[in-house]
Protein backbone atom coordinates (compact mmCIF):
# COMPACT_ATOMS: atom_id res chain seq x y z
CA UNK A 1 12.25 10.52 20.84
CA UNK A 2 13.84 11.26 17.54
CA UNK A 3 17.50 9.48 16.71
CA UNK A 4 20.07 10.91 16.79
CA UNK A 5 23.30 10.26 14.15
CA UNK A 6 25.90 10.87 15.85
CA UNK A 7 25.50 8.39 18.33
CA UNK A 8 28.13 5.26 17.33
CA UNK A 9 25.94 2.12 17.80
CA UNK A 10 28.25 -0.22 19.70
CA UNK A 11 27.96 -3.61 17.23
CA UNK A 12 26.93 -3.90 13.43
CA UNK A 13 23.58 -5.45 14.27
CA UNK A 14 21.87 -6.26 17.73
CA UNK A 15 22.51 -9.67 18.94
CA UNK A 16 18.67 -10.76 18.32
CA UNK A 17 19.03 -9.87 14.48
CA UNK A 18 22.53 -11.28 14.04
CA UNK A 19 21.29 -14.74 15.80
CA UNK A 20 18.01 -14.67 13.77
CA UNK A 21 19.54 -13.73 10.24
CA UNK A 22 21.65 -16.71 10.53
CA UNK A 23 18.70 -19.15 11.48
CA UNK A 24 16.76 -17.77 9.14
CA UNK A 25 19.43 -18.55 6.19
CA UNK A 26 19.73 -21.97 7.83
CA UNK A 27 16.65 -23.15 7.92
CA UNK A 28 15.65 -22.16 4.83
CA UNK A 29 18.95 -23.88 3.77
CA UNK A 30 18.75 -27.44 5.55
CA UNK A 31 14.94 -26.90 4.11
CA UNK A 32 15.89 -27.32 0.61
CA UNK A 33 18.57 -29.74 1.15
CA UNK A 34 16.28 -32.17 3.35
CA UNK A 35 13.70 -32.05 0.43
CA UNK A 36 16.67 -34.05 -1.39
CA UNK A 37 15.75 -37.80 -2.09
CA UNK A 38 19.34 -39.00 -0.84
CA UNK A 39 18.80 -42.16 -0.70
CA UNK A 40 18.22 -42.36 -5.27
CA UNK A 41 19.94 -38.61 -5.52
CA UNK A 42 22.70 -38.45 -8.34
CA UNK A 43 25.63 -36.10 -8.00
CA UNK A 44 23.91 -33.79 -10.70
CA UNK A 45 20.63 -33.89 -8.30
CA UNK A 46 23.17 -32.74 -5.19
CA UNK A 47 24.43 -30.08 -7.42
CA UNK A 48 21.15 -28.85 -8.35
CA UNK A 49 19.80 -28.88 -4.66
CA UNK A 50 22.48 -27.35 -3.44
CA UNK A 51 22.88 -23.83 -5.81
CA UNK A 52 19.25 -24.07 -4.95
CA UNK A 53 19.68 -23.47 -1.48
CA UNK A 54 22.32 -20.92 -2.53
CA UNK A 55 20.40 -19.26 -4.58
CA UNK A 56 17.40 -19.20 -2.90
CA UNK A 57 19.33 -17.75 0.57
CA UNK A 58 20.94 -15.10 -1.76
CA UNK A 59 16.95 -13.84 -2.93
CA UNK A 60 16.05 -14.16 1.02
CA UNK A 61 19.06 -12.25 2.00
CA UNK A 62 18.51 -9.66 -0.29
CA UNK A 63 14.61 -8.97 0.28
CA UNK A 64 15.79 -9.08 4.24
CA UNK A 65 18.41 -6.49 3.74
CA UNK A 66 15.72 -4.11 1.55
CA UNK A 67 13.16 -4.44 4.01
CA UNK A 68 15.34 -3.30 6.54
CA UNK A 69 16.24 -0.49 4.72
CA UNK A 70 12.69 0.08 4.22
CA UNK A 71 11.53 -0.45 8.29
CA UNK A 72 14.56 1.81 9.53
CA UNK A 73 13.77 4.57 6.78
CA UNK A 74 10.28 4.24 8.32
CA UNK A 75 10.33 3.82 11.76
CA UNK A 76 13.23 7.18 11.94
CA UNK A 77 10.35 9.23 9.39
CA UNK A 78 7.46 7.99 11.97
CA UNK A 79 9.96 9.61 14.89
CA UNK A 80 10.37 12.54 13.40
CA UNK A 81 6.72 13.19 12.47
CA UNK A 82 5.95 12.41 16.31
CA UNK A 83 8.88 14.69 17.27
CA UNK A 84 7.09 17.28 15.06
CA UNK A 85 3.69 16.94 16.62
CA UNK A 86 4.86 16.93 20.22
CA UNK A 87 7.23 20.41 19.46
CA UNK A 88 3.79 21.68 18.51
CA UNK A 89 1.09 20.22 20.80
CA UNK A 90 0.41 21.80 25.08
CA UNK A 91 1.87 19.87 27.62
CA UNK A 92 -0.95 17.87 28.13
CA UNK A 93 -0.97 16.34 24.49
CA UNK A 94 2.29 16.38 24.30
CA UNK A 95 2.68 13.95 26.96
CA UNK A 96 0.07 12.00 25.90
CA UNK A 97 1.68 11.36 22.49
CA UNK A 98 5.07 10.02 24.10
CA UNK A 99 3.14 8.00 26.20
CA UNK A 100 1.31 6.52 22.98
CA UNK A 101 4.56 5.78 21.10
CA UNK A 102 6.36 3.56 24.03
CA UNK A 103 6.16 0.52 24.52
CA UNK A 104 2.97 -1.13 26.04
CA UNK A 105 5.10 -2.45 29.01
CA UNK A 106 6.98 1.28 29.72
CA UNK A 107 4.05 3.38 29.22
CA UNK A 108 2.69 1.31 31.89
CA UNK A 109 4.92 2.57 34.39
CA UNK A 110 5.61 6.15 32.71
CA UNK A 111 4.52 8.51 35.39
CA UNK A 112 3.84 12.03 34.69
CA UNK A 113 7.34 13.66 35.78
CA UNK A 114 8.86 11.21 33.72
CA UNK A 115 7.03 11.90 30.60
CA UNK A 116 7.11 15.76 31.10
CA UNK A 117 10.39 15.35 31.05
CA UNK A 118 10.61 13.82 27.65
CA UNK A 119 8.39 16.07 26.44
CA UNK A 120 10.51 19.30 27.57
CA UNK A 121 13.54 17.77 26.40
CA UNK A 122 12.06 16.84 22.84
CA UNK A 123 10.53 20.65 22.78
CA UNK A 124 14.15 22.10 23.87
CA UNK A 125 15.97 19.50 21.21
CA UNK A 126 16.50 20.90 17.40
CA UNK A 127 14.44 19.13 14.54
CA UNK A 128 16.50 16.73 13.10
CA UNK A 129 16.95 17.37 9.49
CA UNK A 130 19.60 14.94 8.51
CA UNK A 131 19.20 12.31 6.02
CA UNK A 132 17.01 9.35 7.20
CA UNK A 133 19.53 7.07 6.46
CA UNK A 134 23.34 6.88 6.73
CA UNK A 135 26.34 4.89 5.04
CA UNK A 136 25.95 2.82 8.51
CA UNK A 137 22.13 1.47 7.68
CA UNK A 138 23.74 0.12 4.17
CA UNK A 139 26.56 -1.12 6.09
CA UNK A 140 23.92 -3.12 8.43
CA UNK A 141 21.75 -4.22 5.30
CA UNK A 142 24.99 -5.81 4.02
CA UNK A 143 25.58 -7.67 6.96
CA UNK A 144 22.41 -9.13 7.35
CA UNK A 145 22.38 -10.47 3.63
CA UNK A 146 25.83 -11.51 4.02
CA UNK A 147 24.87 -13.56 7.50
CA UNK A 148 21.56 -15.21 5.52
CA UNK A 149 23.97 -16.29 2.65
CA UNK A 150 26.81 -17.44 4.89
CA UNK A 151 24.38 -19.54 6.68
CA UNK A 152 23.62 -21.61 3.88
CA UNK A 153 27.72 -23.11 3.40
CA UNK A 154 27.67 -25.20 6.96
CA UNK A 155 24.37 -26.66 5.73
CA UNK A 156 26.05 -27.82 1.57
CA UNK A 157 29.50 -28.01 2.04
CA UNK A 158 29.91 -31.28 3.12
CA UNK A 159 28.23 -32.32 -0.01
CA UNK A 160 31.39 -30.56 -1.71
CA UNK A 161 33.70 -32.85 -0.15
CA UNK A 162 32.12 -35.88 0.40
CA UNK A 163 31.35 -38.20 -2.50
CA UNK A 164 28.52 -40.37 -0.11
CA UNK A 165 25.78 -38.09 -0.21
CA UNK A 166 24.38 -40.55 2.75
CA UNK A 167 26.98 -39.96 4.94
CA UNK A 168 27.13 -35.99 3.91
CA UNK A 169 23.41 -35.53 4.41
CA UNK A 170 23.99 -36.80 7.70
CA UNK A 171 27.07 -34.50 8.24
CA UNK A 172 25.26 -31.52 6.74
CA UNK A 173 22.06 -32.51 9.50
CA UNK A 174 24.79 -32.84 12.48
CA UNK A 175 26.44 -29.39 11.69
CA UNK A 176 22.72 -27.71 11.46
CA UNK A 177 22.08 -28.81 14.55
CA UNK A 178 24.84 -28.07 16.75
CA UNK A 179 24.15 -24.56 15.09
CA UNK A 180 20.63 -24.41 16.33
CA UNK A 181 22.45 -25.15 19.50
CA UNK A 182 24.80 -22.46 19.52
CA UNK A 183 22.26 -19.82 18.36
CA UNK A 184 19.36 -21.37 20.78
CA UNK A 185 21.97 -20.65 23.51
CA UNK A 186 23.92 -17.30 22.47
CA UNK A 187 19.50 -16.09 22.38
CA UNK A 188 19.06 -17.16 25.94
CA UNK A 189 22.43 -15.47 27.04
CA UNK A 190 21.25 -11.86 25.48
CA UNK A 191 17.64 -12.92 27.11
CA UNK A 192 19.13 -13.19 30.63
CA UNK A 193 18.20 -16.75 30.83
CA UNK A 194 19.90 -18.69 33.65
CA UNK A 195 20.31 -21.98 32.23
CA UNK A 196 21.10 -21.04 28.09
CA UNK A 197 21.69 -24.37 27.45
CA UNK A 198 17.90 -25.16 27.75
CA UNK A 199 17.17 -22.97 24.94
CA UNK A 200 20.18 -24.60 22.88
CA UNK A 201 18.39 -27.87 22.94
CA UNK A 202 15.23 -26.86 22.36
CA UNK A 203 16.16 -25.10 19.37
CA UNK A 204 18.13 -28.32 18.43
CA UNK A 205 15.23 -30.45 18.94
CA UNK A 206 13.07 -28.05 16.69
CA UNK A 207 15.77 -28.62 14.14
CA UNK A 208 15.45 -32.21 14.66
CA UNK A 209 11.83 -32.14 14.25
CA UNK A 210 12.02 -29.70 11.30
CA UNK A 211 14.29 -32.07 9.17
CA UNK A 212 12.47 -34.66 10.04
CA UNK A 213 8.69 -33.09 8.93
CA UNK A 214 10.80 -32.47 5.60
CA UNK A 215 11.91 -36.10 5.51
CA UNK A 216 8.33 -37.67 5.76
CA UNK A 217 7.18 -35.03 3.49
CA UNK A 218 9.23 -36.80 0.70
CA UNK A 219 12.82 -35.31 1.69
């Protein structure tokens, strides 16, 4: 039940929070831009929108990467207080508090060899008195601010390029959603979906429909 530190995690960050960091940072990007009057919008009005997508990605990315600092210093302190309790609780209570901390949906078909087994491997197992977190949990917190800020340049770089801010709103709305697509679809793949593709387009058609509330709000 505790975690243990020496155990190499295969990837950076879980496919789930890799795919959602990045639609996080570009929705919250193609947000901002959208709320852009394109039609009457200057080139210092495109400037300003877009360092304020930038800018506000980089506070988003930041408070993401704290706060998961903050949930896995919490969640590894909540295992080790359980750990703690079990060590010194009977059999009886023991199990019941491993039961208690699984998930709904495993606890549910937990039996009672199964969870006496936990509970005599967790008594047998050392308290683990290592730091709660390691240079890898900074290393993660990095990534995800770095994927919520990189998420932002697909959406404003073709107003960099492109002196028709027309044409490069449209350009910046065609590149958001074929990236809805692709994370819609790499979602469905880690999901065991058989037909990903579904979930590409229906993450490309809330896209669609996102752009579009922001358009008729006075985008």
């Amino acid at each position: 039940m505790e975690p243990t530190p020496d155990k190499a995690r295969e990837r950076l960050l879980d496919p789930v929070d890799r795919v959602s960091e990045i639609l996080f940072g570009l929705i919250m990007a193609v947000t901002i831009v959208g709320s852009l009057s394109i039609a009457s919008a200057g080139h210092a009005e495109v400037r300003t929108v877009m360092w304020a997508a930038l800018g506000c990605n980089l506070a988003w990315g930041l408070v993401d990467a704290v706060m998961y600092v903050v949930r896995t210093m919490t969640e590894r302190s909540r295992l080790r207080a359980l750990g703690k309790r079990v060590r010194g609780a009977d059999a009886a209570e023991g199990r019941a508090l491993i039961a208690l901390a699984m998930p709904e949906h495993l606890a549910a078909i937990a039996g009672e060899d199964e969870l006496e087994g936990m509970r005599r491997r967790l008594a047998a197992s050392p308290p683990d008195d290592s730091a709660l977190l390691g240079a890898r949990d900074f290393l993660e917190a990095a990534a995800i601010f770095a994927l919520v800020v990189l998420a932002t340049f697909p959406v404003v770089l073709p107003f960099m390029f492109m002196q028709d801010s027309v044409n490069a709103f449209r350009l910046s709305q065609g590149i958001t959603l074929v990236m809805l697509f692709l994370a819609g679809a790499s979602l469905s793949r880690h999901a065991g979906h058989p037909k990903p593709m579904r979930m590409g387009l229906a993450m490309a058609i809330f896209g669609a429909v996102l752009i579009a509330v922001v358009k008729a709000l006075g985008g």
